[in-house]
N, C-alpha and C. Protein backbone atom coordinates (compact mmCIF):
# COMPACT_ATOMS: atom_id res chain seq x y z
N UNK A 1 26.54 82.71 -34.34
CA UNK A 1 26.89 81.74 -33.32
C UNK A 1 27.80 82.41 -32.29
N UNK A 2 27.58 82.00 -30.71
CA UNK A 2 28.40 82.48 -29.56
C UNK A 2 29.51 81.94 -29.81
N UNK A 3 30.71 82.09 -29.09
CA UNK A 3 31.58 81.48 -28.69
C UNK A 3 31.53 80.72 -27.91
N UNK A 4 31.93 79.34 -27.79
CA UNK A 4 31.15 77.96 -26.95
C UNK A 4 31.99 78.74 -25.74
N UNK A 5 32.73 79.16 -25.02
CA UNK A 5 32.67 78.87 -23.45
C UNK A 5 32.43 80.49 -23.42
N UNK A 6 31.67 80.79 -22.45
CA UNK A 6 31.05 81.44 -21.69
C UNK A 6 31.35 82.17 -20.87
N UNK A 7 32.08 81.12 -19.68
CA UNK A 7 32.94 81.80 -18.46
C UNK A 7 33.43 80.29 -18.41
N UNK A 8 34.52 80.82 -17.05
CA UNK A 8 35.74 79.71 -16.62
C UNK A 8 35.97 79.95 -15.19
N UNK A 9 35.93 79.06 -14.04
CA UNK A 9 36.27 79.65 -12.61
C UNK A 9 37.87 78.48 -13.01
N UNK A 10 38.64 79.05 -12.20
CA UNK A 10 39.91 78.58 -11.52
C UNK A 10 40.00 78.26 -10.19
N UNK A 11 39.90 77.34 -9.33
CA UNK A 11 39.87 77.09 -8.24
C UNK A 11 41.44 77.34 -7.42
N UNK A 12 41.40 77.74 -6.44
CA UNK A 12 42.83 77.96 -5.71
C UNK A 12 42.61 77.73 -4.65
N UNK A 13 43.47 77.87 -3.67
CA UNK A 13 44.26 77.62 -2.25
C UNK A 13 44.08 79.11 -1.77
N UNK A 14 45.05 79.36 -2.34
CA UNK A 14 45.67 81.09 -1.53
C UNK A 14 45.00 81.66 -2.05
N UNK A 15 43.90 82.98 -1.70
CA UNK A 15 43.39 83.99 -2.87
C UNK A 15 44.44 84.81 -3.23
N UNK A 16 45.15 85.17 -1.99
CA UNK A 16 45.91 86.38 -2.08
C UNK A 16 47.29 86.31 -3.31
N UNK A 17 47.47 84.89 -3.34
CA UNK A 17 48.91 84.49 -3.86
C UNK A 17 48.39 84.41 -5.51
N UNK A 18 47.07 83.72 -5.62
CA UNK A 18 46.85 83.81 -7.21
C UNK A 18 46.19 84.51 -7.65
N UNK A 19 45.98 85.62 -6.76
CA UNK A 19 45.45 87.32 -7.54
C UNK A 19 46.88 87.80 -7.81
N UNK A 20 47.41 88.08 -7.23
CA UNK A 20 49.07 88.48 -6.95
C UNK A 20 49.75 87.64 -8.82
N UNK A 21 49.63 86.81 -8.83
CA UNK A 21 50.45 85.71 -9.98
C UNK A 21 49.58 86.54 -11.34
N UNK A 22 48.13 85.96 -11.38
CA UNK A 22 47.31 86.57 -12.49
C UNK A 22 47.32 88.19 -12.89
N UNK A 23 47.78 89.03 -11.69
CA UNK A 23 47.82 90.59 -11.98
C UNK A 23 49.16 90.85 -12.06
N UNK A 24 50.28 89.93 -12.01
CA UNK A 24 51.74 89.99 -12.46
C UNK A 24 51.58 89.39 -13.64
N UNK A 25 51.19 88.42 -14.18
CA UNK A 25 51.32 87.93 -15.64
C UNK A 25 50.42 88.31 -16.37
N UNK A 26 49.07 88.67 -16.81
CA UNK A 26 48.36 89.48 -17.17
C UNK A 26 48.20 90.63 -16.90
N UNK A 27 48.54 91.47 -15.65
CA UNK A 27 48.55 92.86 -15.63
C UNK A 27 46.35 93.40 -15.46
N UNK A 28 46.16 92.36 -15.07
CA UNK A 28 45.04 92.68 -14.57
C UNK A 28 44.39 92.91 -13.17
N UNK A 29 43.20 93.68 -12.78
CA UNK A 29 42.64 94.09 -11.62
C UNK A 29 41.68 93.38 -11.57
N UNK A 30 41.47 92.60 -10.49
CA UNK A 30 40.00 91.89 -10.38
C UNK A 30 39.18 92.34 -9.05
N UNK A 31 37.59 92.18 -9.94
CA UNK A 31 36.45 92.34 -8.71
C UNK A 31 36.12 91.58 -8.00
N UNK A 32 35.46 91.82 -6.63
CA UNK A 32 34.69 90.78 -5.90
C UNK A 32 33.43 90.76 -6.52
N UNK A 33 33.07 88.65 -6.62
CA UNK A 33 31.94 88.50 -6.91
C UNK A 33 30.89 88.28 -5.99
N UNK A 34 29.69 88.19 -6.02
CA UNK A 34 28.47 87.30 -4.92
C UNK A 34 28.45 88.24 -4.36
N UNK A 35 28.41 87.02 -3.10
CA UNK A 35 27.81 87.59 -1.63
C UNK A 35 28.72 87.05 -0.46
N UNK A 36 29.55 86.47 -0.69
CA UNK A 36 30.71 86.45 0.18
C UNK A 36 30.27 84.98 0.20
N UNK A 37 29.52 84.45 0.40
CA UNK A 37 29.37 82.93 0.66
C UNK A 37 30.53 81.89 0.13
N UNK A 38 30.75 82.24 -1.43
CA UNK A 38 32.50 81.58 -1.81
C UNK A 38 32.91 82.90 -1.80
N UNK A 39 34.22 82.19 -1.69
CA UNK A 39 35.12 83.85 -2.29
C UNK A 39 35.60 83.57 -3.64
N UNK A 40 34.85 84.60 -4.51
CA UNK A 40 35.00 84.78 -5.99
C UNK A 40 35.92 86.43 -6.24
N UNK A 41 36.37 86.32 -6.89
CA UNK A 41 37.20 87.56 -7.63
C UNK A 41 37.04 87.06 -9.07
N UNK A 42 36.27 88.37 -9.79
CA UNK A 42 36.46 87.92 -11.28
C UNK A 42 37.64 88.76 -11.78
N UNK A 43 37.73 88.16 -13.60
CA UNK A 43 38.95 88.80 -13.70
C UNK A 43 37.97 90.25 -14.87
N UNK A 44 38.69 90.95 -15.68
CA UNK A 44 37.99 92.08 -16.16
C UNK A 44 36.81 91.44 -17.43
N UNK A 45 35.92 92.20 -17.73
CA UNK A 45 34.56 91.36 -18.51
C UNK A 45 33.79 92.91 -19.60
N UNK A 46 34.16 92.93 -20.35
CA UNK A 46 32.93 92.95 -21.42
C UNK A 46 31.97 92.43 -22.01
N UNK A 47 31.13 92.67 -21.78
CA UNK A 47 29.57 92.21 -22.28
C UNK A 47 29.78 92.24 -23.96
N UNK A 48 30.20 92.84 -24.50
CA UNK A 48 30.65 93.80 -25.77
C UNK A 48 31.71 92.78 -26.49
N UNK A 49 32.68 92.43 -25.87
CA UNK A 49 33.72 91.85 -26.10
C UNK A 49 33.65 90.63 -26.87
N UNK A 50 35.47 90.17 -27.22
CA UNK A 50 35.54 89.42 -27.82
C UNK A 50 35.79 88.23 -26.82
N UNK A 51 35.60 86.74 -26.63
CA UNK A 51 36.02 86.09 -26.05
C UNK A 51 35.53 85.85 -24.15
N UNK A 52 35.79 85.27 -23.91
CA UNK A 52 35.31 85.25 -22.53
C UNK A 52 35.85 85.51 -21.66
N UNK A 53 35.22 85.87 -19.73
CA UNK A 53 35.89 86.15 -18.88
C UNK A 53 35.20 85.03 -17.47
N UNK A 54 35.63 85.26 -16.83
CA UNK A 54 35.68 84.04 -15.47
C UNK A 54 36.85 84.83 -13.85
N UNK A 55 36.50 83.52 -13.24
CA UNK A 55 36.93 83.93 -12.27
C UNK A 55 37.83 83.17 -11.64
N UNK A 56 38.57 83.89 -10.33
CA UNK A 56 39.43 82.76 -9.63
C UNK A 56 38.59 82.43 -8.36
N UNK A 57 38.33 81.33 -7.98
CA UNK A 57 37.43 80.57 -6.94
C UNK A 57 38.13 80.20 -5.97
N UNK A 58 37.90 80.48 -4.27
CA UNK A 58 38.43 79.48 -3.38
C UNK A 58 36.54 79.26 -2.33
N UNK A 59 37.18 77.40 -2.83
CA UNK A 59 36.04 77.10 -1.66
C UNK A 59 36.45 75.70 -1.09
N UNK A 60 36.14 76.00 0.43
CA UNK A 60 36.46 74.78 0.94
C UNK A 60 36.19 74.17 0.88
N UNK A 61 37.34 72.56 0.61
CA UNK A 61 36.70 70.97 0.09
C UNK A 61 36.75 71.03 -1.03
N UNK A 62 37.30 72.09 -1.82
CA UNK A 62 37.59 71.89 -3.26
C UNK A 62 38.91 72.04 -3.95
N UNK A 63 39.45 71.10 -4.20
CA UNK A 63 41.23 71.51 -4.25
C UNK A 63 41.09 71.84 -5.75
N UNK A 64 42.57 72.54 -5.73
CA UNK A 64 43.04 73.14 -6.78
C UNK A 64 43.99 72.28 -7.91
N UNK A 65 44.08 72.43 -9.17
CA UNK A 65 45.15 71.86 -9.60
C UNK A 65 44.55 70.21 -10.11
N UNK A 66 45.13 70.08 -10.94
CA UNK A 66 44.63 68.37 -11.31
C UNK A 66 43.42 67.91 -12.32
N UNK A 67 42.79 69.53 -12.17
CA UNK A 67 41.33 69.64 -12.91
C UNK A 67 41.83 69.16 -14.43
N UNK A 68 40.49 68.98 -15.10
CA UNK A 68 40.51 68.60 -16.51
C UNK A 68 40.05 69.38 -17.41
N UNK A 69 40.33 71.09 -17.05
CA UNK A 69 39.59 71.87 -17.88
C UNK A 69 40.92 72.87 -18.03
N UNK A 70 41.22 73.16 -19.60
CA UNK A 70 42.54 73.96 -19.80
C UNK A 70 41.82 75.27 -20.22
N UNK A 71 42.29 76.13 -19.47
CA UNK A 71 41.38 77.54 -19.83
C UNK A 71 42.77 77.90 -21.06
N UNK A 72 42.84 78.58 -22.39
CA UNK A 72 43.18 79.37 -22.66
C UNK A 72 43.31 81.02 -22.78
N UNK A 73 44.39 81.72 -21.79
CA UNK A 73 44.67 83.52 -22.58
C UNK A 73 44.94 83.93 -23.51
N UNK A 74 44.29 84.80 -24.01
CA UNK A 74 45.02 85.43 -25.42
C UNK A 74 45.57 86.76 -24.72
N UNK A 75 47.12 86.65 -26.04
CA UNK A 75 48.50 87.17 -25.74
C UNK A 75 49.01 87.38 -26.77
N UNK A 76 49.48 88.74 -26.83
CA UNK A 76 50.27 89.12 -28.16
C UNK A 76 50.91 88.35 -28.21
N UNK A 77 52.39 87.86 -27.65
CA UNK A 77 53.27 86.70 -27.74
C UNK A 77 53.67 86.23 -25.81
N UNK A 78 52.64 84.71 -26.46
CA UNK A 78 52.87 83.99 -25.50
C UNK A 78 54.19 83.40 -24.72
N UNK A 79 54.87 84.31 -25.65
CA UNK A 79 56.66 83.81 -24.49
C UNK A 79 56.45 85.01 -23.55
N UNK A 80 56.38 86.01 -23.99
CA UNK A 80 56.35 86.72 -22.77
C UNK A 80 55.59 86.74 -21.65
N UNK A 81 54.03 86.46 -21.58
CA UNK A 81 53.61 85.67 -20.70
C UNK A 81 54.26 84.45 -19.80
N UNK A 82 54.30 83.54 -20.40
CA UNK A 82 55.43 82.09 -19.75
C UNK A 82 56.30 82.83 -19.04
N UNK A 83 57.04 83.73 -19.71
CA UNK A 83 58.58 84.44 -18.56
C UNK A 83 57.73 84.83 -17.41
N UNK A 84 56.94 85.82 -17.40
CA UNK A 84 55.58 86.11 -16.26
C UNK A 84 55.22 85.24 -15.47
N UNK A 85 55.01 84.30 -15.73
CA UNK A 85 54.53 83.52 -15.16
C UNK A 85 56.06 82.48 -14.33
N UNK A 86 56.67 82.34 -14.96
CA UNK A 86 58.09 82.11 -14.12
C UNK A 86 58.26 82.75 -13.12
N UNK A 87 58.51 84.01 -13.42
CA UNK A 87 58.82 84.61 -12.72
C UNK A 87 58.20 85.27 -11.42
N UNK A 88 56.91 84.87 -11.99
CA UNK A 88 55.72 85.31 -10.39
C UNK A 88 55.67 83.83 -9.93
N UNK A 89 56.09 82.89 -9.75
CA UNK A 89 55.97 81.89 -8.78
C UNK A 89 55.29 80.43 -9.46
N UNK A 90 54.90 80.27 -10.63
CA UNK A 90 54.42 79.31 -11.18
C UNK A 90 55.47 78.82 -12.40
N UNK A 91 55.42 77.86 -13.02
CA UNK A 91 56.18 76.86 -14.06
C UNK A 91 56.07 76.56 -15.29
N UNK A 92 56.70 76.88 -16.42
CA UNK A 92 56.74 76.46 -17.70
C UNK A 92 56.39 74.84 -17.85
N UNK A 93 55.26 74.62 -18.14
CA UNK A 93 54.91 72.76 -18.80
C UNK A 93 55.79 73.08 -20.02
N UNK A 94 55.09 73.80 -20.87
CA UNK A 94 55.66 73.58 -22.85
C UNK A 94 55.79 75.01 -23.11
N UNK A 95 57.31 75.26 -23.28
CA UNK A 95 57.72 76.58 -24.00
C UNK A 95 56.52 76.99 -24.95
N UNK A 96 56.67 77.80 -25.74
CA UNK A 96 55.93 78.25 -26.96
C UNK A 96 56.82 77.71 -28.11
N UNK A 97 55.27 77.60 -28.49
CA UNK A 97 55.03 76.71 -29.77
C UNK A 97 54.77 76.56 -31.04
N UNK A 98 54.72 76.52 -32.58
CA UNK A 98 53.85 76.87 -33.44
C UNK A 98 52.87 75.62 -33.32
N UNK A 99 51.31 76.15 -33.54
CA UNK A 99 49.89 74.87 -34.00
C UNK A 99 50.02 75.55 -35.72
N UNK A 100 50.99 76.06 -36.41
CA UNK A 100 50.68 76.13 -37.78
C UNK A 100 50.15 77.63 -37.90
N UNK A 101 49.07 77.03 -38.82
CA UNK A 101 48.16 78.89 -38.89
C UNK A 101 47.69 79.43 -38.00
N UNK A 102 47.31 79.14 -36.75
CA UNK A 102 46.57 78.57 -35.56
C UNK A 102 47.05 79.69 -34.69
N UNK A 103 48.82 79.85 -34.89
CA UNK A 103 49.87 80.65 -34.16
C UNK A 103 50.89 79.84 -33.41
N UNK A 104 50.60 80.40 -31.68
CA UNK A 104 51.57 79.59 -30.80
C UNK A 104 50.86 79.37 -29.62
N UNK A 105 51.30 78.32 -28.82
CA UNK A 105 50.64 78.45 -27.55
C UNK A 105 52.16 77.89 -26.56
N UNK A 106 51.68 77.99 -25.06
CA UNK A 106 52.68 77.92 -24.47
C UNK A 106 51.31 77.47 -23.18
N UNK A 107 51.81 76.37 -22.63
CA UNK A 107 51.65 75.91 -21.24
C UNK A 107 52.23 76.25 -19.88
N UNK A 108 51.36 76.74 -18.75
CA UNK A 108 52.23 77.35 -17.71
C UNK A 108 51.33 76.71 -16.64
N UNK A 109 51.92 76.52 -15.67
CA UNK A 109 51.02 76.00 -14.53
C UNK A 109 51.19 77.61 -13.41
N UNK A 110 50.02 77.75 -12.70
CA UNK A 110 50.13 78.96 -11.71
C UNK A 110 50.45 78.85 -10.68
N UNK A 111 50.33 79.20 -9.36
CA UNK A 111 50.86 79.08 -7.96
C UNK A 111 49.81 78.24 -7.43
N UNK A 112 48.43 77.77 -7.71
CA UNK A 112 48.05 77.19 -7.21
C UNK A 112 48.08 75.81 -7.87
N UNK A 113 48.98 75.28 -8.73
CA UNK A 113 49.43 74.03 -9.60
C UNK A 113 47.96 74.02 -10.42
N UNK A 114 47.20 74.74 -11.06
CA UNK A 114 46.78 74.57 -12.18
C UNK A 114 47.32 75.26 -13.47
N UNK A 115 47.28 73.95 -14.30
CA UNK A 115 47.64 74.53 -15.46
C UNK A 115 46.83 75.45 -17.18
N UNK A 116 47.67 76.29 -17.69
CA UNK A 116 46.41 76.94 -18.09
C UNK A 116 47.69 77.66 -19.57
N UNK A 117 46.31 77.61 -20.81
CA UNK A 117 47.23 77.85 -21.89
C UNK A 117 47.26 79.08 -21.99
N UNK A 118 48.73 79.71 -22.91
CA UNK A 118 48.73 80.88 -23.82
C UNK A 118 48.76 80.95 -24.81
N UNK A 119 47.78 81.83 -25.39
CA UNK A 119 47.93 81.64 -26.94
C UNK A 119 47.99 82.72 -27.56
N UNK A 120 49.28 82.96 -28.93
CA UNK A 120 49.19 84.18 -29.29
C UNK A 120 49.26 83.85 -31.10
N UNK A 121 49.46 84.65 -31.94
CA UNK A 121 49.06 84.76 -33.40
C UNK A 121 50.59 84.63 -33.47
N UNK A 122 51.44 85.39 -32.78
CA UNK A 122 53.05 85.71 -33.86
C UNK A 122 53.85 84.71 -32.30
């Protein structure tokens, strides 16, 4: 059996401001997707891999923030992420947490006010 999600877009405002946030708190480089028609930047992707990858989306007439879809990152320890994410311009919802065996997760909203989980084992 796959892993049920696939991919994930993030919709934003600013491209520049939530490439900037996502490559300060993850420490990642992202590509351009398409054909320019939206502006897509994905974030890094193995075919191979564990888990899924997606992108950050800006298209006009589509606001950001408010959505009903919580993407989770995996993170050695999700506090250090959250500080990251403080500290590049977005907001702690729920410190980190224990779910039990499960680990921890921690809620952060980004610069474009969507919010999005971390989750780590320790």
């Amino acid at each position: 059996m796959n892993n049920p999600v696939s991919w994930f877009e993030i919709y934003v405002q600013d491209m520049a401001r939530a490439k900037a946030f996502y490559a300060a708190v993850f420490g990642v480089a992202f590509t351009k997707i398409g054909d320019g028609t939206v502006d897509m930047w994905g974030f890094p992707m193995r075919a191979d891999g564990y888990g899924a990858s997606g992108s950050l989306v800006h298209m006009p007439g589509f606001p950001s923030g408010g959505n009903s879809v919580l993407v989770y990152f995996n993170c050695a320890d999700c506090a250090i992420e959250a500080g990251k994410a403080a500290a590049s311009g977005g907001r702690i919802m729920k410190p980190k947490m224990s779910i039990g065996q499960y680990g921890h997760i921690a809620l952060v909203f980004d610069t474009e006010g969507n919010m999005i989980g971390l989750h780590s084992m320790q």
